[in-house]
Protein backbone atom coordinates (compact mmCIF):
# COMPACT_ATOMS: atom_id res chain seq x y z
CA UNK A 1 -28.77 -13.93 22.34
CA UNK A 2 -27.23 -15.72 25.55
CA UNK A 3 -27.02 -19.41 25.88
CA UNK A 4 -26.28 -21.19 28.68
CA UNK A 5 -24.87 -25.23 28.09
CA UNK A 6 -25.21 -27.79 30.85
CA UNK A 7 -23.67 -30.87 31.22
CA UNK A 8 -22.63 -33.41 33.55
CA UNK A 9 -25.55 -34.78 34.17
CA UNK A 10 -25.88 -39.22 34.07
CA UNK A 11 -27.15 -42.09 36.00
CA UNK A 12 -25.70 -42.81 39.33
CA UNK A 13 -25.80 -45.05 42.91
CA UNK A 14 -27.38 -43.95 45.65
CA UNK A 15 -24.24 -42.61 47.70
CA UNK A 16 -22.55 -41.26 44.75
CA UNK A 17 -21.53 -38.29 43.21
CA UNK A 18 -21.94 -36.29 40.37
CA UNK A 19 -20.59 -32.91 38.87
CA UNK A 20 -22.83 -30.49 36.88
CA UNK A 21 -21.47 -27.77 34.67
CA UNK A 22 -22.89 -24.69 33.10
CA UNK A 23 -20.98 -22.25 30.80
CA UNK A 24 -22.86 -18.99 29.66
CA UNK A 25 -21.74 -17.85 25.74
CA UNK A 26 -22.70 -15.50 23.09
CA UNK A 27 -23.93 -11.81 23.66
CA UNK A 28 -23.42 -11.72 27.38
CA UNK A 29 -21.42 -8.83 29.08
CA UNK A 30 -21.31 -10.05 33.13
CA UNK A 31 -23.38 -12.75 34.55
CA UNK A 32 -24.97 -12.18 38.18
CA UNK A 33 -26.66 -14.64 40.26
CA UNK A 34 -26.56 -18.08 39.00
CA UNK A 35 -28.14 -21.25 40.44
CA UNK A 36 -29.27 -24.63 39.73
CA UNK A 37 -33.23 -25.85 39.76
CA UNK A 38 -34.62 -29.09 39.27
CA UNK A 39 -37.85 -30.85 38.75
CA UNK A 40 -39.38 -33.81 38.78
CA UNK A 41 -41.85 -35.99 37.15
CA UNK A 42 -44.94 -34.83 38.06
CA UNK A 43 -43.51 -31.79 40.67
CA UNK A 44 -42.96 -28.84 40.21
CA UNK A 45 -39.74 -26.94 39.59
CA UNK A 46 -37.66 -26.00 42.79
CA UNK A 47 -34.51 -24.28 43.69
CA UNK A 48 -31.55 -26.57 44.56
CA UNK A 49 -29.05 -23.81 45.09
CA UNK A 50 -28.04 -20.19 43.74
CA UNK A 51 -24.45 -17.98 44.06
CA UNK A 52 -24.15 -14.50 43.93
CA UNK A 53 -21.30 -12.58 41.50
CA UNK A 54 -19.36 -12.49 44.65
CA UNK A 55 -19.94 -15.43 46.13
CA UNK A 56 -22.63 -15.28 48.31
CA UNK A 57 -24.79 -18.90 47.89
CA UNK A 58 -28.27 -20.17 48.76
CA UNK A 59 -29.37 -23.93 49.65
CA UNK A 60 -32.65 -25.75 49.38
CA UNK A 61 -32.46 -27.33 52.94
CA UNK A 62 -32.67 -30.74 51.38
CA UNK A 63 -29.39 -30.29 49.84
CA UNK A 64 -27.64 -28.25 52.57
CA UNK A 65 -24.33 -30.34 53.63
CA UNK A 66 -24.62 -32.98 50.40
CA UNK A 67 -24.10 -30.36 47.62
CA UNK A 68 -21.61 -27.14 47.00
CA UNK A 69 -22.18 -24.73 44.51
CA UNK A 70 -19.63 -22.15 43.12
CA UNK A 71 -18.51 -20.21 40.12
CA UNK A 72 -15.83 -19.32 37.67
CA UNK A 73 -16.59 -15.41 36.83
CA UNK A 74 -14.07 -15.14 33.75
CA UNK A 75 -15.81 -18.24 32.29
CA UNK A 76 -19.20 -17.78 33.38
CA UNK A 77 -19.84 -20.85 34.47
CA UNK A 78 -21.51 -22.53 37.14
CA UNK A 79 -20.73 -25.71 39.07
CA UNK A 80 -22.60 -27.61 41.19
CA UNK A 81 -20.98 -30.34 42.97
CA UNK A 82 -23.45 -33.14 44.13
CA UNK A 83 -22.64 -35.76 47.07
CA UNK A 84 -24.29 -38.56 48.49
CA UNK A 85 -26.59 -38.50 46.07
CA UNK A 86 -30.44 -39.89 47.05
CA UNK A 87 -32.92 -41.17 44.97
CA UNK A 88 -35.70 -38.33 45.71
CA UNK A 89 -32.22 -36.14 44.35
CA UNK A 90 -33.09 -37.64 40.43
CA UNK A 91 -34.86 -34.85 38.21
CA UNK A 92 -34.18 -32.87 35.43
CA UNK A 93 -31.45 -29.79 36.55
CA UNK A 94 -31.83 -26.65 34.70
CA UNK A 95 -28.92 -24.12 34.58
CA UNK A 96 -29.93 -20.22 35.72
CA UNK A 97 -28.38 -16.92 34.90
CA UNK A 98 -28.93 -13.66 35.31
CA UNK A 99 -26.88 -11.30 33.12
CA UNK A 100 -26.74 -7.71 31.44
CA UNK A 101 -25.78 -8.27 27.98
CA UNK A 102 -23.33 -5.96 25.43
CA UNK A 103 -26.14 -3.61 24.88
CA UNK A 104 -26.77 -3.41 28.99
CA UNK A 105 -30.21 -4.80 28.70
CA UNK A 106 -30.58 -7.44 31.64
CA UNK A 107 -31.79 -10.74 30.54
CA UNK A 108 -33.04 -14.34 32.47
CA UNK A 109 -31.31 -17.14 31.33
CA UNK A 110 -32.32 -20.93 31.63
CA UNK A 111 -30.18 -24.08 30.58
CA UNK A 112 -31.77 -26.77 28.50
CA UNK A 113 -31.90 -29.40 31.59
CA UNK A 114 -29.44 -32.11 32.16
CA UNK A 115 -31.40 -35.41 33.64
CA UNK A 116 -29.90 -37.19 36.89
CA UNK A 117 -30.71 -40.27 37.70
CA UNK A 118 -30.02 -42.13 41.45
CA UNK A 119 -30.43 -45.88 41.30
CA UNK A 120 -29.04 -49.04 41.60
């Protein structure tokens, strides 16, 4: 079983900035793409950003320029890095990984949601 632990996640000003973490544990052998989602209240849920294994990343265009994503391969864990933070930005971010575990079987990973909140 793979797990994958968010944090970072907290109530913030419009303008401000926040850090999200995800680290991927238990019976995982390499982790591929990873990415960030969100949703909120009554929307549905929508890509924010994604990274390849090398590198390679992917931005909803209302982030593009506000918020960097990147990775740490030996840790597997993924980082998103969130600037100027608006209020339509608040929502409930879920962690994503896919992986191929010990046994080589690929599996689809989701976080449990960290909630981020922009208001003053």
């Amino acid at each position: 079983q793979v797990q994958l632990v968010e944090s970072g996640g907290g109530l913030v000003q419009p303008g401000g900035s926040l850090r999200l973490s995800c680290t991927a544990s238990g019976n995982i052998l390499i982790s591929s793409d990873m990415g960030w989602f969100r949703q909120a209240p009554g929307k549905q849920r929508e890509l924010v950003a994604t990274i390849t294994r090398g590198g390679g990343t992917n931005y909803a265009d209302s982030v593009k320029g506000r918020f960097t994503i990147s990775r740490d391969n030996a840790k597997n864990t993924v980082y998103l890095q969130m600037n100027s933070l608006k209020p339509e930005d608040a929502a409930v971010y879920y962690c994503y990984m896919k992986g191929l575990t010990r046994q080589y079987s690929t599996v689809d990973c989701w976080g449990q949601g960290t909630q981020v909140t922009v208001s003053s």
